[in-house]
PDB file of N, CA and C in Angstrom:
ATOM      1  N   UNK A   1     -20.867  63.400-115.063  1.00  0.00           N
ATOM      2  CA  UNK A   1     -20.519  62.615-113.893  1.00  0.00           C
ATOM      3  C   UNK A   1     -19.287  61.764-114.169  1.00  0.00           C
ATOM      4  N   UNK A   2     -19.117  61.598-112.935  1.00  0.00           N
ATOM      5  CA  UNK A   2     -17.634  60.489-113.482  1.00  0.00           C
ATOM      6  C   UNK A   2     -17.739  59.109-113.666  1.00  0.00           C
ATOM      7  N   UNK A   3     -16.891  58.754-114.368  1.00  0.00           N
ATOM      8  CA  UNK A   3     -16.968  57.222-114.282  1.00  0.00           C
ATOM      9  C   UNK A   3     -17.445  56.192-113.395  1.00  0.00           C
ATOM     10  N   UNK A   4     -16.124  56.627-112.279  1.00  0.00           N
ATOM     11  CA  UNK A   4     -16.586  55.927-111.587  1.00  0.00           C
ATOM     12  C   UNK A   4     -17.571  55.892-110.546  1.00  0.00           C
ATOM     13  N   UNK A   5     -18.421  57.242-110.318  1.00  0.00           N
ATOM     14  CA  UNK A   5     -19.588  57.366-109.733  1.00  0.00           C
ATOM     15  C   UNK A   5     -20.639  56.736-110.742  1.00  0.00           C
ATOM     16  N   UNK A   6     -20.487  56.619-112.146  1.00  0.00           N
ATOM     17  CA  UNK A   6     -21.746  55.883-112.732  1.00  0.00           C
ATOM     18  C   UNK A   6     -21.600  54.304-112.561  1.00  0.00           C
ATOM     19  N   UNK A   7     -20.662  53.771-112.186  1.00  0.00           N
ATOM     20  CA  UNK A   7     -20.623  52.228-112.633  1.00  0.00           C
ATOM     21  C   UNK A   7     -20.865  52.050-110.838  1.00  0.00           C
ATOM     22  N   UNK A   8     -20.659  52.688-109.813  1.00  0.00           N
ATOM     23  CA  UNK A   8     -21.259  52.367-108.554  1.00  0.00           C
ATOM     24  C   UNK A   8     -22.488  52.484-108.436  1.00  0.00           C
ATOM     25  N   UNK A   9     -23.265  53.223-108.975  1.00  0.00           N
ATOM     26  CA  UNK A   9     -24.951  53.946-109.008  1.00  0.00           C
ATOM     27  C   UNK A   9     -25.245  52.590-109.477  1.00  0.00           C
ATOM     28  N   UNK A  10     -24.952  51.961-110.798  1.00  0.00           N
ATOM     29  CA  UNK A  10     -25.016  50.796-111.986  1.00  0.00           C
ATOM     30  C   UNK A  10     -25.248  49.276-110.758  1.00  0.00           C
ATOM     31  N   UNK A  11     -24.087  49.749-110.233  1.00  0.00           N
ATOM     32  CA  UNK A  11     -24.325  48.361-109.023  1.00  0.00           C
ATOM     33  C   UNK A  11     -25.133  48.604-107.910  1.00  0.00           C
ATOM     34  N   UNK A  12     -25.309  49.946-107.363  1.00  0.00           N
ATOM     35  CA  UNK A  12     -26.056  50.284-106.540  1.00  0.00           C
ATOM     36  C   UNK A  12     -27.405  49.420-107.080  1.00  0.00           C
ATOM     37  N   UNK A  13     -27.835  50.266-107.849  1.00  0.00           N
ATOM     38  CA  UNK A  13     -29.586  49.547-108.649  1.00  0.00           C
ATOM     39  C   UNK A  13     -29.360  48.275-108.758  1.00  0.00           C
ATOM     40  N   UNK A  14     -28.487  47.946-108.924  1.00  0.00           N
ATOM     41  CA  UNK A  14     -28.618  46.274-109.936  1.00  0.00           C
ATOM     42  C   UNK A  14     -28.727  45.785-108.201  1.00  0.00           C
ATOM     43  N   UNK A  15     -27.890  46.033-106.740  1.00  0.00           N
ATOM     44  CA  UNK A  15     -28.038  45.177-105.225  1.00  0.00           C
ATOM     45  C   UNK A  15     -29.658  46.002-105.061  1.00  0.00           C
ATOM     46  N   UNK A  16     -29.987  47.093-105.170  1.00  0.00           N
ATOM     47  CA  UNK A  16     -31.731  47.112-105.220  1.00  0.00           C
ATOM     48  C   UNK A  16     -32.527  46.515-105.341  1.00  0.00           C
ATOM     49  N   UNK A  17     -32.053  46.001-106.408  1.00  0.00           N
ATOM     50  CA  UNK A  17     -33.313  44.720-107.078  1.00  0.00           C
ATOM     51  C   UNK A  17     -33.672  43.741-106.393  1.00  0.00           C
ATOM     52  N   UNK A  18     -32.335  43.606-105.631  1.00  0.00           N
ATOM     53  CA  UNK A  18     -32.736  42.206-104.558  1.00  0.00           C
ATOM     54  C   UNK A  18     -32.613  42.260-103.365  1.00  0.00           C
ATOM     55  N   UNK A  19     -32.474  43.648-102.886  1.00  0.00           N
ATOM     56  CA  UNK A  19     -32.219  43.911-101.062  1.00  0.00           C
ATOM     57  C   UNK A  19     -33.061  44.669-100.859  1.00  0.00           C
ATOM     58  N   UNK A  20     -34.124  44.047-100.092  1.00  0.00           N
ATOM     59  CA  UNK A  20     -34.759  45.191 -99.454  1.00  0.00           C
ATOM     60  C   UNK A  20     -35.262  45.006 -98.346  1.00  0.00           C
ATOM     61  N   UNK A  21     -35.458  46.210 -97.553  1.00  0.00           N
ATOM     62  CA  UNK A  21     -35.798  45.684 -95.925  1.00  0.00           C
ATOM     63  C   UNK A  21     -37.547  45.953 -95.465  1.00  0.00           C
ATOM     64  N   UNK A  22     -37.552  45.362 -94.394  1.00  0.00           N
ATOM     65  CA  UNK A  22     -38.592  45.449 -93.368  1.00  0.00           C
ATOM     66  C   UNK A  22     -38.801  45.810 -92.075  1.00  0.00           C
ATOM     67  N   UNK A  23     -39.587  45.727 -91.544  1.00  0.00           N
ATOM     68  CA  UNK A  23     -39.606  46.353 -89.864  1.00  0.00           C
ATOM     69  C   UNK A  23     -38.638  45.231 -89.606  1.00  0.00           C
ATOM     70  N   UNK A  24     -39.129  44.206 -89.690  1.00  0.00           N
ATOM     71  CA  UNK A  24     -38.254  43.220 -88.267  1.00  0.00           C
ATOM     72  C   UNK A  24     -36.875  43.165 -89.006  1.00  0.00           C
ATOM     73  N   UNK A  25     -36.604  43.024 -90.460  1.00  0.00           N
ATOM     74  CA  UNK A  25     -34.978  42.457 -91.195  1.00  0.00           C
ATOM     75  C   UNK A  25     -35.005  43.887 -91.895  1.00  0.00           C
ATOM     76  N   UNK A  26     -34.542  44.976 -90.953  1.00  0.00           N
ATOM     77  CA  UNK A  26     -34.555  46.147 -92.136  1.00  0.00           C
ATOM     78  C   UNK A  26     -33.396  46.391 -92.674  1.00  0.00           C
ATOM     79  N   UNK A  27     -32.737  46.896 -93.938  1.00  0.00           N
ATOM     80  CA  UNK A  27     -31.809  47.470 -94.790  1.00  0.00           C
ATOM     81  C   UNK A  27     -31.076  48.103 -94.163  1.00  0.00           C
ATOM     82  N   UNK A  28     -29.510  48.121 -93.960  1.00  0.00           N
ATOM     83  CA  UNK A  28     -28.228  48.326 -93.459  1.00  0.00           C
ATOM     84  C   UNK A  28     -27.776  49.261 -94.699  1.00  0.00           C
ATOM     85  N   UNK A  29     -28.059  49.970 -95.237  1.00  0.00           N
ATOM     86  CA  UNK A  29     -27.453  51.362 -95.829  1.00  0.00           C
ATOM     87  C   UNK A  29     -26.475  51.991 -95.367  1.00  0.00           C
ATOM     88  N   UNK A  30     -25.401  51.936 -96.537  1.00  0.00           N
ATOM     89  CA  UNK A  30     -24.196  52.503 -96.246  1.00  0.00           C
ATOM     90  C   UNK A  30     -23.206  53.100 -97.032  1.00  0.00           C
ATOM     91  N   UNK A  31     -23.389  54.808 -96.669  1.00  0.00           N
ATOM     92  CA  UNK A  31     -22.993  55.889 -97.973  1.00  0.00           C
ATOM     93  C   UNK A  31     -21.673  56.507 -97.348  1.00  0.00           C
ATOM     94  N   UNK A  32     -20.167  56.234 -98.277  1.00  0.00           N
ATOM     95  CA  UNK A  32     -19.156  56.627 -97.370  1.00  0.00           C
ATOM     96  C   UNK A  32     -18.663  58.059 -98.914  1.00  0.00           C
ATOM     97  N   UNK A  33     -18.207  58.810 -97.888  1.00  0.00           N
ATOM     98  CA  UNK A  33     -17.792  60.364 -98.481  1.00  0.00           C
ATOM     99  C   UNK A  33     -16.512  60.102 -98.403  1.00  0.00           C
ATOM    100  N   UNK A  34     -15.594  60.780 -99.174  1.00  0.00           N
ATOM    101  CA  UNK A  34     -14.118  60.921 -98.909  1.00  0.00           C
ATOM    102  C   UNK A  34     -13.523  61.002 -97.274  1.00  0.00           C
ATOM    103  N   UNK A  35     -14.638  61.783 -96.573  1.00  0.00           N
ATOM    104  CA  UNK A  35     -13.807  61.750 -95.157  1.00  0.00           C
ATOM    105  C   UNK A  35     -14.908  60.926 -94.194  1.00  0.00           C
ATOM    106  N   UNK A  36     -16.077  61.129 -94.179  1.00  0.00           N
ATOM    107  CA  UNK A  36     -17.170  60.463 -93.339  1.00  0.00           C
ATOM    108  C   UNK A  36     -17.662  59.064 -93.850  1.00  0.00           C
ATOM    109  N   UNK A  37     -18.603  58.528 -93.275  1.00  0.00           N
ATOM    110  CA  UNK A  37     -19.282  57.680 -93.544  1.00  0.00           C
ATOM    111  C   UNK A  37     -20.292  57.679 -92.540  1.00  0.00           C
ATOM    112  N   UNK A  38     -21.731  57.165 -93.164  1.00  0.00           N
ATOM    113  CA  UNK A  38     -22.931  57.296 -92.934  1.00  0.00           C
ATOM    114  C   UNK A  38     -23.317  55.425 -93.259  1.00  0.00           C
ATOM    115  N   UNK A  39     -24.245  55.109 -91.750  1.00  0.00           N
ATOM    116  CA  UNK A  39     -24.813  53.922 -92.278  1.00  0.00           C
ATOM    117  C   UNK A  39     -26.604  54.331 -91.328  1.00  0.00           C
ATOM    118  N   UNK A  40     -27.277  53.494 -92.001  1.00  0.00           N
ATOM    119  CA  UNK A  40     -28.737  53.641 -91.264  1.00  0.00           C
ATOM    120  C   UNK A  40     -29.379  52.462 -91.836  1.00  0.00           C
ATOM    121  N   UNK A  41     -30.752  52.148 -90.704  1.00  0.00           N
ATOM    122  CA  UNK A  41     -31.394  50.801 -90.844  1.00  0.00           C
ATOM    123  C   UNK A  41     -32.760  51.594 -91.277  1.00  0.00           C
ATOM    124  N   UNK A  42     -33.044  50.835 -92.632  1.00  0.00           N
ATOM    125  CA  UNK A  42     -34.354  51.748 -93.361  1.00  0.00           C
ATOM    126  C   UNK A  42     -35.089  50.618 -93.428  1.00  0.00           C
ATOM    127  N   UNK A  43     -36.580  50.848 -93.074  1.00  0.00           N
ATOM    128  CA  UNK A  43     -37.544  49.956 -93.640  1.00  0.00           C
ATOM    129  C   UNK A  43     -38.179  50.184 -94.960  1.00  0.00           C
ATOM    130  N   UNK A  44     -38.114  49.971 -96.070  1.00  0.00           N
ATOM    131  CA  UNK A  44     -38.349  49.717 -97.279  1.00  0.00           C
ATOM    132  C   UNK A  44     -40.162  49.287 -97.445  1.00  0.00           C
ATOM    133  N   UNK A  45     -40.697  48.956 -96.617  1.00  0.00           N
ATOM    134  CA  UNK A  45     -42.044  49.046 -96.771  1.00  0.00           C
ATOM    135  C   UNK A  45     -42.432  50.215 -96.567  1.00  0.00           C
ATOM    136  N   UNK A  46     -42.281  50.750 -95.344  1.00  0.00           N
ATOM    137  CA  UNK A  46     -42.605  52.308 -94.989  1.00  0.00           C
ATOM    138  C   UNK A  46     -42.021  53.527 -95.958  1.00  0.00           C
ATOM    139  N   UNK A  47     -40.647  53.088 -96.021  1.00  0.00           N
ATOM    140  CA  UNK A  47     -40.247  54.160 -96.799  1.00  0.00           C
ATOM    141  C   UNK A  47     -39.379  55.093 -95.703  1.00  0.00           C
ATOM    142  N   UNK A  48     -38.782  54.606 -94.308  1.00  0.00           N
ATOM    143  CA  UNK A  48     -38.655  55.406 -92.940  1.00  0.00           C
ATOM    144  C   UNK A  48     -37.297  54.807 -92.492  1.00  0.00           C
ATOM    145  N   UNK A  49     -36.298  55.454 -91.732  1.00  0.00           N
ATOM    146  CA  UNK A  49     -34.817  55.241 -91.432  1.00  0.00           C
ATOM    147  C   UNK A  49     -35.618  54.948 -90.339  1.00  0.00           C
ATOM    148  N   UNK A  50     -34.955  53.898 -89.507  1.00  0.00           N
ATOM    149  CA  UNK A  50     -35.269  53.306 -88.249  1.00  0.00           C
ATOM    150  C   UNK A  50     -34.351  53.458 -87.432  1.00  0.00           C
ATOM    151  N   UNK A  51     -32.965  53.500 -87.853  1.00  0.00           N
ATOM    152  CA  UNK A  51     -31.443  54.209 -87.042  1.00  0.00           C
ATOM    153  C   UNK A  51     -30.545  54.542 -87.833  1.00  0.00           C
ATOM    154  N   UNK A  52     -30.105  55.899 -87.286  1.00  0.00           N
ATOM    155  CA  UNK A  52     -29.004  56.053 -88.492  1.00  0.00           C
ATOM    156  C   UNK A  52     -27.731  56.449 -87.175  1.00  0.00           C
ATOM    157  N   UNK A  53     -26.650  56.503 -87.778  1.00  0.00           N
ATOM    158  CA  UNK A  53     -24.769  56.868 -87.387  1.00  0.00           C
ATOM    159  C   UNK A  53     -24.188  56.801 -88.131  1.00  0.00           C
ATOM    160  N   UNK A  54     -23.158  58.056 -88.154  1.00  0.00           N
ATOM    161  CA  UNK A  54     -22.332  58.573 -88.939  1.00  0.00           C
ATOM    162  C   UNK A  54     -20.918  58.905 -87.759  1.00  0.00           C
ATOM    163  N   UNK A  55     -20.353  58.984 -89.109  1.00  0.00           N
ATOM    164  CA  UNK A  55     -18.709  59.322 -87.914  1.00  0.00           C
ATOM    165  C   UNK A  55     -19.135  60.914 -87.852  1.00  0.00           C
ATOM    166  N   UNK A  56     -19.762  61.830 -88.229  1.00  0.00           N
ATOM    167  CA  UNK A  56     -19.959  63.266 -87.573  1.00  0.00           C
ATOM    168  C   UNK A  56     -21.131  63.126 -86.119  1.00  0.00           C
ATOM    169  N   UNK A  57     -21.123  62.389 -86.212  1.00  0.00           N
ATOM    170  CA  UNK A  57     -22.316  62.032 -84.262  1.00  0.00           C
ATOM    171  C   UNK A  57     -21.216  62.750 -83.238  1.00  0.00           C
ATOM    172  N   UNK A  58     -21.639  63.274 -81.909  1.00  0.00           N
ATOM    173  CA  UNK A  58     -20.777  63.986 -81.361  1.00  0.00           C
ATOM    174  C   UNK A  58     -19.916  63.129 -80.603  1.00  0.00           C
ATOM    175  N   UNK A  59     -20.503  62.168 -80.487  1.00  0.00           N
ATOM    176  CA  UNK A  59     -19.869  60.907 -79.773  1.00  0.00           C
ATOM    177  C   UNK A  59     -18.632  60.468 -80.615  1.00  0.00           C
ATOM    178  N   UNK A  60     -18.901  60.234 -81.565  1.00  0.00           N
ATOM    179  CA  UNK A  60     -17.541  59.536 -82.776  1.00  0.00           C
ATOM    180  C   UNK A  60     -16.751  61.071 -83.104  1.00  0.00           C
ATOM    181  N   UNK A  61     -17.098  61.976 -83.111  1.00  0.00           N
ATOM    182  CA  UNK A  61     -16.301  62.793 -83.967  1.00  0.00           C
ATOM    183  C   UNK A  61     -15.114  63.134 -83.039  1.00  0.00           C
ATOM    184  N   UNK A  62     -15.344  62.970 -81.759  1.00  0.00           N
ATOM    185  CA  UNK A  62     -14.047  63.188 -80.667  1.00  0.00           C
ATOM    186  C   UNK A  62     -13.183  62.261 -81.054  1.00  0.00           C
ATOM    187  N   UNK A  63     -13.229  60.930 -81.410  1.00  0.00           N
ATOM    188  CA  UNK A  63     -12.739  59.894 -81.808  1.00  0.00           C
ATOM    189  C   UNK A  63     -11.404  60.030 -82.689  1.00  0.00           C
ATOM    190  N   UNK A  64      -9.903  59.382 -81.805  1.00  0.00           N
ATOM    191  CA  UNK A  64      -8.830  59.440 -82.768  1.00  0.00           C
ATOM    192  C   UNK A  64      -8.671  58.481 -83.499  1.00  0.00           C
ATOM    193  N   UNK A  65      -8.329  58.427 -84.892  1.00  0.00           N
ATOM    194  CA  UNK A  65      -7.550  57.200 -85.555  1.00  0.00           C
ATOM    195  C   UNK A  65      -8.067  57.666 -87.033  1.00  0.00           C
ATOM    196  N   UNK A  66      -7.701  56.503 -87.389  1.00  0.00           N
ATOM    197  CA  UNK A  66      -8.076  56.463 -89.000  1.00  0.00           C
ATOM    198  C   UNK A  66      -9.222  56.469 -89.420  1.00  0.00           C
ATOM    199  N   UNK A  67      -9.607  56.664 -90.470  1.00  0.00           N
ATOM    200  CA  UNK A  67     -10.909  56.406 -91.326  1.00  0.00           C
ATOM    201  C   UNK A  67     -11.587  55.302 -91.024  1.00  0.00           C
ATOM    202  N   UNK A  68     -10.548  53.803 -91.200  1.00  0.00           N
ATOM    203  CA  UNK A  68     -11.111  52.392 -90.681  1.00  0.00           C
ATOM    204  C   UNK A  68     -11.622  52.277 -89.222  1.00  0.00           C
ATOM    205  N   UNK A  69     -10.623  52.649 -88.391  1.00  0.00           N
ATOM    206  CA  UNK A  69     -10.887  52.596 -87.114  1.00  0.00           C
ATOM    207  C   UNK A  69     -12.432  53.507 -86.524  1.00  0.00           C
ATOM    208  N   UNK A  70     -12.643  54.789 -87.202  1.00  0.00           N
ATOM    209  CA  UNK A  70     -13.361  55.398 -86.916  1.00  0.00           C
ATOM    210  C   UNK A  70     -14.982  54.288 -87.924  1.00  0.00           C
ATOM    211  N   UNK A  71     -14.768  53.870 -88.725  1.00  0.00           N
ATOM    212  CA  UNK A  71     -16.134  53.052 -89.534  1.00  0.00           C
ATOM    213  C   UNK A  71     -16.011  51.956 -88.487  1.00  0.00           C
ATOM    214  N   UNK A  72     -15.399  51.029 -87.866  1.00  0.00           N
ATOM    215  CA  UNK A  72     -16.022  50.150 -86.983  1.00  0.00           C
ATOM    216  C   UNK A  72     -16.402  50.943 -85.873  1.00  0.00           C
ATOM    217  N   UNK A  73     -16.322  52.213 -85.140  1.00  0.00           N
ATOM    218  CA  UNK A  73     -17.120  52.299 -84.317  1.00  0.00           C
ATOM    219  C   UNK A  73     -18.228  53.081 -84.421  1.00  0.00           C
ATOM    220  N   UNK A  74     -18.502  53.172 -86.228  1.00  0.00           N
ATOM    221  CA  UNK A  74     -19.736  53.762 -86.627  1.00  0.00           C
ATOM    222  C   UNK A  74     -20.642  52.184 -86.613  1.00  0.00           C
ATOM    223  N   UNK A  75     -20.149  51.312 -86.757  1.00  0.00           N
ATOM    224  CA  UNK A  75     -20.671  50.083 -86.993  1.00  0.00           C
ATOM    225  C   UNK A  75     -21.447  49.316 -85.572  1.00  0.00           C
ATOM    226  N   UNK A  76     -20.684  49.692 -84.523  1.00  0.00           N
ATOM    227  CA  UNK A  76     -21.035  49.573 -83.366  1.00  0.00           C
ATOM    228  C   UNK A  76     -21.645  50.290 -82.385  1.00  0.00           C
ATOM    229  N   UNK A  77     -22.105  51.859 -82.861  1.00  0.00           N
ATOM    230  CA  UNK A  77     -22.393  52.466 -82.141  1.00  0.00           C
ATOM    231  C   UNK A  77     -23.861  52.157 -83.024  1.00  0.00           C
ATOM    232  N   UNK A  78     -24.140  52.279 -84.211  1.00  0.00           N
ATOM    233  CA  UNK A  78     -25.319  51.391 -85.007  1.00  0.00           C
ATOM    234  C   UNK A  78     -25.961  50.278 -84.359  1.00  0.00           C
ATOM    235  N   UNK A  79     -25.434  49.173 -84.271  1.00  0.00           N
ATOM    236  CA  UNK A  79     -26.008  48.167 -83.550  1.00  0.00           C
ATOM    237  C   UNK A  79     -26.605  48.275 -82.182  1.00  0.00           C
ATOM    238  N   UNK A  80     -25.984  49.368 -81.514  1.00  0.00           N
ATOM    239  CA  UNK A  80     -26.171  49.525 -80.299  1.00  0.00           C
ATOM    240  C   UNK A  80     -27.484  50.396 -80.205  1.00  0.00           C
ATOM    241  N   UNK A  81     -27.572  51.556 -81.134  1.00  0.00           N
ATOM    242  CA  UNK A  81     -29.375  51.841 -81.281  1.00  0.00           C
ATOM    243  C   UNK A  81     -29.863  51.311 -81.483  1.00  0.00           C
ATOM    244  N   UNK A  82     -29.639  50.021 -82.341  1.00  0.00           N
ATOM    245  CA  UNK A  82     -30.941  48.978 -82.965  1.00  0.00           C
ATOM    246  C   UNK A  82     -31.279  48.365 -82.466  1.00  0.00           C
ATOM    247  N   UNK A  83     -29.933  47.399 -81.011  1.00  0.00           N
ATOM    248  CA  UNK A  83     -30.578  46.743 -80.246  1.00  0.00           C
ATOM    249  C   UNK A  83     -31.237  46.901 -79.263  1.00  0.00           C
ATOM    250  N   UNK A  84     -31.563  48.514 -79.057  1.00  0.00           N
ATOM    251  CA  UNK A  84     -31.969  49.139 -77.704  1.00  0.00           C
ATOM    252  C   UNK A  84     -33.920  49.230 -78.721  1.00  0.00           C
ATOM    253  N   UNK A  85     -33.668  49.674 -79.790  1.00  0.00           N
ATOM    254  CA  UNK A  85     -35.043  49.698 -80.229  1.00  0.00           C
ATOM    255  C   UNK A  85     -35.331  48.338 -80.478  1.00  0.00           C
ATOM    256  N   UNK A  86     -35.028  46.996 -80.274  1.00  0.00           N
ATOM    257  CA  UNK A  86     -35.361  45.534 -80.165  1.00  0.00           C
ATOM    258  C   UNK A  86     -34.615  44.749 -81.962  1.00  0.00           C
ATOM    259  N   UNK A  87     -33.825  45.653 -82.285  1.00  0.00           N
ATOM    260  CA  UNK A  87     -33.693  45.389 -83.968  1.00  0.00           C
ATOM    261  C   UNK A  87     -32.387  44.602 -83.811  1.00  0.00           C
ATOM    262  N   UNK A  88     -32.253  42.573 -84.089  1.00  0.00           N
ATOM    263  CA  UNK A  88     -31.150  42.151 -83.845  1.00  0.00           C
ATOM    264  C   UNK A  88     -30.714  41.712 -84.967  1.00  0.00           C
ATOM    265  N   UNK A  89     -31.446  41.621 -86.276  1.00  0.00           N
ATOM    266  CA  UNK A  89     -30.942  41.305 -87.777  1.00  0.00           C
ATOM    267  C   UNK A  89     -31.332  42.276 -88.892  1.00  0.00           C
ATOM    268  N   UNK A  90     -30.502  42.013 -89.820  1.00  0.00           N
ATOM    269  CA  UNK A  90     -30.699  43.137 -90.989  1.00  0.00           C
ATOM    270  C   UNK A  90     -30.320  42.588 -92.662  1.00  0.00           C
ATOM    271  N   UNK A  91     -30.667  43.409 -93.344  1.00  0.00           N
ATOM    272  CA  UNK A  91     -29.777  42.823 -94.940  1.00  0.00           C
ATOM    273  C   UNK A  91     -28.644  43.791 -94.958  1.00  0.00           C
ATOM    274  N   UNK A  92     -27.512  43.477 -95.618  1.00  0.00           N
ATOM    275  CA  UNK A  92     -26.564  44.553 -95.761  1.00  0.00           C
ATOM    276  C   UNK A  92     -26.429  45.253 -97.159  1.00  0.00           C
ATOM    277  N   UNK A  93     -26.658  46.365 -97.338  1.00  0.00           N
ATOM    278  CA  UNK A  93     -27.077  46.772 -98.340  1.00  0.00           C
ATOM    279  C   UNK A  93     -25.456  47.767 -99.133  1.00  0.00           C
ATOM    280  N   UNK A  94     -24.628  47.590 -99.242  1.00  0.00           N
ATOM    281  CA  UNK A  94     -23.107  48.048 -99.483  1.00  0.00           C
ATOM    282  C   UNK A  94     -23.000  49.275-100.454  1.00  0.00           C
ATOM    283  N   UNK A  95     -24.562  49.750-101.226  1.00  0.00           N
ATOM    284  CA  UNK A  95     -24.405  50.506-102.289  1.00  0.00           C
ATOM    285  C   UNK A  95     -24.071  50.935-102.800  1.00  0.00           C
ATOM    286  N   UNK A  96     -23.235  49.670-103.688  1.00  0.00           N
ATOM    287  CA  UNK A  96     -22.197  49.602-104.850  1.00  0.00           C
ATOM    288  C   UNK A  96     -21.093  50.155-104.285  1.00  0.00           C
ATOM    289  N   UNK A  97     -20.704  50.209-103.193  1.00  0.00           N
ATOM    290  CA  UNK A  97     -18.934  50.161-102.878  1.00  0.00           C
ATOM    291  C   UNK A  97     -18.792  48.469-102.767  1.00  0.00           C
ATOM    292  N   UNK A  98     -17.181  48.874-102.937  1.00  0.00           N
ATOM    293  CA  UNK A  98     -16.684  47.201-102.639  1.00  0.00           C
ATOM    294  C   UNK A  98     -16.731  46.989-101.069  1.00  0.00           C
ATOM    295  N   UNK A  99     -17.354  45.721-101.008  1.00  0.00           N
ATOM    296  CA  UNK A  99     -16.631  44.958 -99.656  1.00  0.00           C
ATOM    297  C   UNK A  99     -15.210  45.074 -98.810  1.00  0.00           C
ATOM    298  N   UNK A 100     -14.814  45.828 -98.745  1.00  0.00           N
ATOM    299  CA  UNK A 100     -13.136  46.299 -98.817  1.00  0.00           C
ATOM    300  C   UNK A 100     -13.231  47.282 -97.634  1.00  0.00           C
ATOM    301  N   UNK A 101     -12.403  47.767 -96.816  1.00  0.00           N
ATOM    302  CA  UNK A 101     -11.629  48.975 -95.888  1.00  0.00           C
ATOM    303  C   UNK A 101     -13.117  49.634 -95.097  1.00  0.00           C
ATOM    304  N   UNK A 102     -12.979  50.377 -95.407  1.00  0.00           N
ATOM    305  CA  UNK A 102     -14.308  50.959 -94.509  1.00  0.00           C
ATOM    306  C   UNK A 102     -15.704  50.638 -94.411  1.00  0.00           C
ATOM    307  N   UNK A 103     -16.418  50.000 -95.716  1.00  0.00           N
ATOM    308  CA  UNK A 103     -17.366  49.193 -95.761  1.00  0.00           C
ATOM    309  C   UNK A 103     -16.893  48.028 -94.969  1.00  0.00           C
ATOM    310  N   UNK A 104     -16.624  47.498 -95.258  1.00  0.00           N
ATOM    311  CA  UNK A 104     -16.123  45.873 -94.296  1.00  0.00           C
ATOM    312  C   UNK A 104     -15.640  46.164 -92.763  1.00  0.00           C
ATOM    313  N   UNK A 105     -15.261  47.264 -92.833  1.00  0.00           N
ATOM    314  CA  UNK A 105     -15.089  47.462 -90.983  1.00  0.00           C
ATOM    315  C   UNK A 105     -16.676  47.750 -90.223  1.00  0.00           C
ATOM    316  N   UNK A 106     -16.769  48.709 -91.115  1.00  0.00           N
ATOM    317  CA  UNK A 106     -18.774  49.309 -90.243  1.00  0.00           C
ATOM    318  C   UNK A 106     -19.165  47.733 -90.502  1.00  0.00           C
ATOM    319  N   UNK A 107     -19.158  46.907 -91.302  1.00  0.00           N
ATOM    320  CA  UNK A 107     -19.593  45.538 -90.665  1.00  0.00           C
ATOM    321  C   UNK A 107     -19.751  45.023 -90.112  1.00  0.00           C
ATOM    322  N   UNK A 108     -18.545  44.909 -89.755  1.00  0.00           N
ATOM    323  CA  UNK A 108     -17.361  43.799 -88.932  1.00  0.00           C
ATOM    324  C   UNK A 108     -18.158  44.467 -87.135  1.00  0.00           C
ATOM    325  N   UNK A 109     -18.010  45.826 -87.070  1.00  0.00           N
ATOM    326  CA  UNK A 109     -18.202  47.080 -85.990  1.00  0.00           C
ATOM    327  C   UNK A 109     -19.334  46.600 -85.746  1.00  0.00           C
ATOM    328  N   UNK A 110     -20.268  46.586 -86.420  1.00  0.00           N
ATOM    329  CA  UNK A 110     -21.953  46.176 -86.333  1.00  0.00           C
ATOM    330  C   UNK A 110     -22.303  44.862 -85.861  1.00  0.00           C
ATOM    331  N   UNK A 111     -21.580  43.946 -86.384  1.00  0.00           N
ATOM    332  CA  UNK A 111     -21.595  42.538 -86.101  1.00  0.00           C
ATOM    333  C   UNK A 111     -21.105  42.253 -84.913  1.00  0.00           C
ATOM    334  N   UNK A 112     -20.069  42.752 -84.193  1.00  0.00           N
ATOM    335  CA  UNK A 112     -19.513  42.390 -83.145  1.00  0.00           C
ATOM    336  C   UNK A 112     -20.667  43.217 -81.908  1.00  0.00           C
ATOM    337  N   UNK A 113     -21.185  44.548 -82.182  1.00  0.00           N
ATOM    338  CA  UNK A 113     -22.209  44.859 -81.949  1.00  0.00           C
ATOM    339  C   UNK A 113     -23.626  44.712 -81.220  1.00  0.00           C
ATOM    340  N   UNK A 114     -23.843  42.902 -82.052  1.00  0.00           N
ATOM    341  CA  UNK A 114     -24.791  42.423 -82.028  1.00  0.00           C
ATOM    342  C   UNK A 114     -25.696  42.221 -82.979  1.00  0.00           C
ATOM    343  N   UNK A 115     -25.474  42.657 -84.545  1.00  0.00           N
ATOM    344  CA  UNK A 115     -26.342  42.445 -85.237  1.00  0.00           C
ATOM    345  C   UNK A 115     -26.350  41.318 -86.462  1.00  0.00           C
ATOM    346  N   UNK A 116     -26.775  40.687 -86.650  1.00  0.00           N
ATOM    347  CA  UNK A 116     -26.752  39.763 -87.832  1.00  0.00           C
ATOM    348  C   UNK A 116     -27.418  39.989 -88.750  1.00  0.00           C
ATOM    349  N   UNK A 117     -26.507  39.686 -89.951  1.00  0.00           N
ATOM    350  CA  UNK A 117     -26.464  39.900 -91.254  1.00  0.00           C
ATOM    351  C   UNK A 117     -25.715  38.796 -92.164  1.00  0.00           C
TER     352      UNK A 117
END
């Protein structure tokens, strides 16, 4: 494996230890690929995704712009299932990426959204 996929896994586990979700505050999971990105709200007691969006949804994938532009309206189209299933807060769970460009936009996307974190 590569480097730098082991020292993200390394931080992944180490934000595990202390994030975890529930029905009402569930886990904001968020796995970005070279071209996509994937976020979903998991409850951690159950063991069960409660909402998930990705920029391949048929809705986003029509979508022009950049990588960034396309993660805030993965961020917002997120919030917008959660608040329709009654879900208005969450933990943010970043797994082991930095706070930076596309993580920090699906945030930012989510938050404006409606969801707190």
């Amino acid at each position: 494996m590569d480097k730098k996929v082991i020292r993200r896994r390394k931080i992944h586990y180490r934000i595990r230890t202390k994030v975890s979700g529930t029905a009402q505050k569930p886990r904001l999971s968020v796995f970005r690929s070279n071209n996509e990105i994937y976020a979903q709200l998991i409850d951690d007691e159950k063991g069960q995704t409660l909402v998930a969006a990705s920029s391949r949804d048929k809705g986003l994938k029509a979508l022009q712009g950049n990588k960034v532009e396309k993660s805030k309206q993965v961020g917002q189209e997120l919030a917008k299932k959660a608040t329709a299933l009654g879900i208005t807060s969450c933990v943010f769970d970043r797994s082991g990426y930095l706070y930076h460009g596309r993580v920090k936009s699906l945030s930012e996307g989510a938050r404006e959204g409606g969801l707190q974190f």
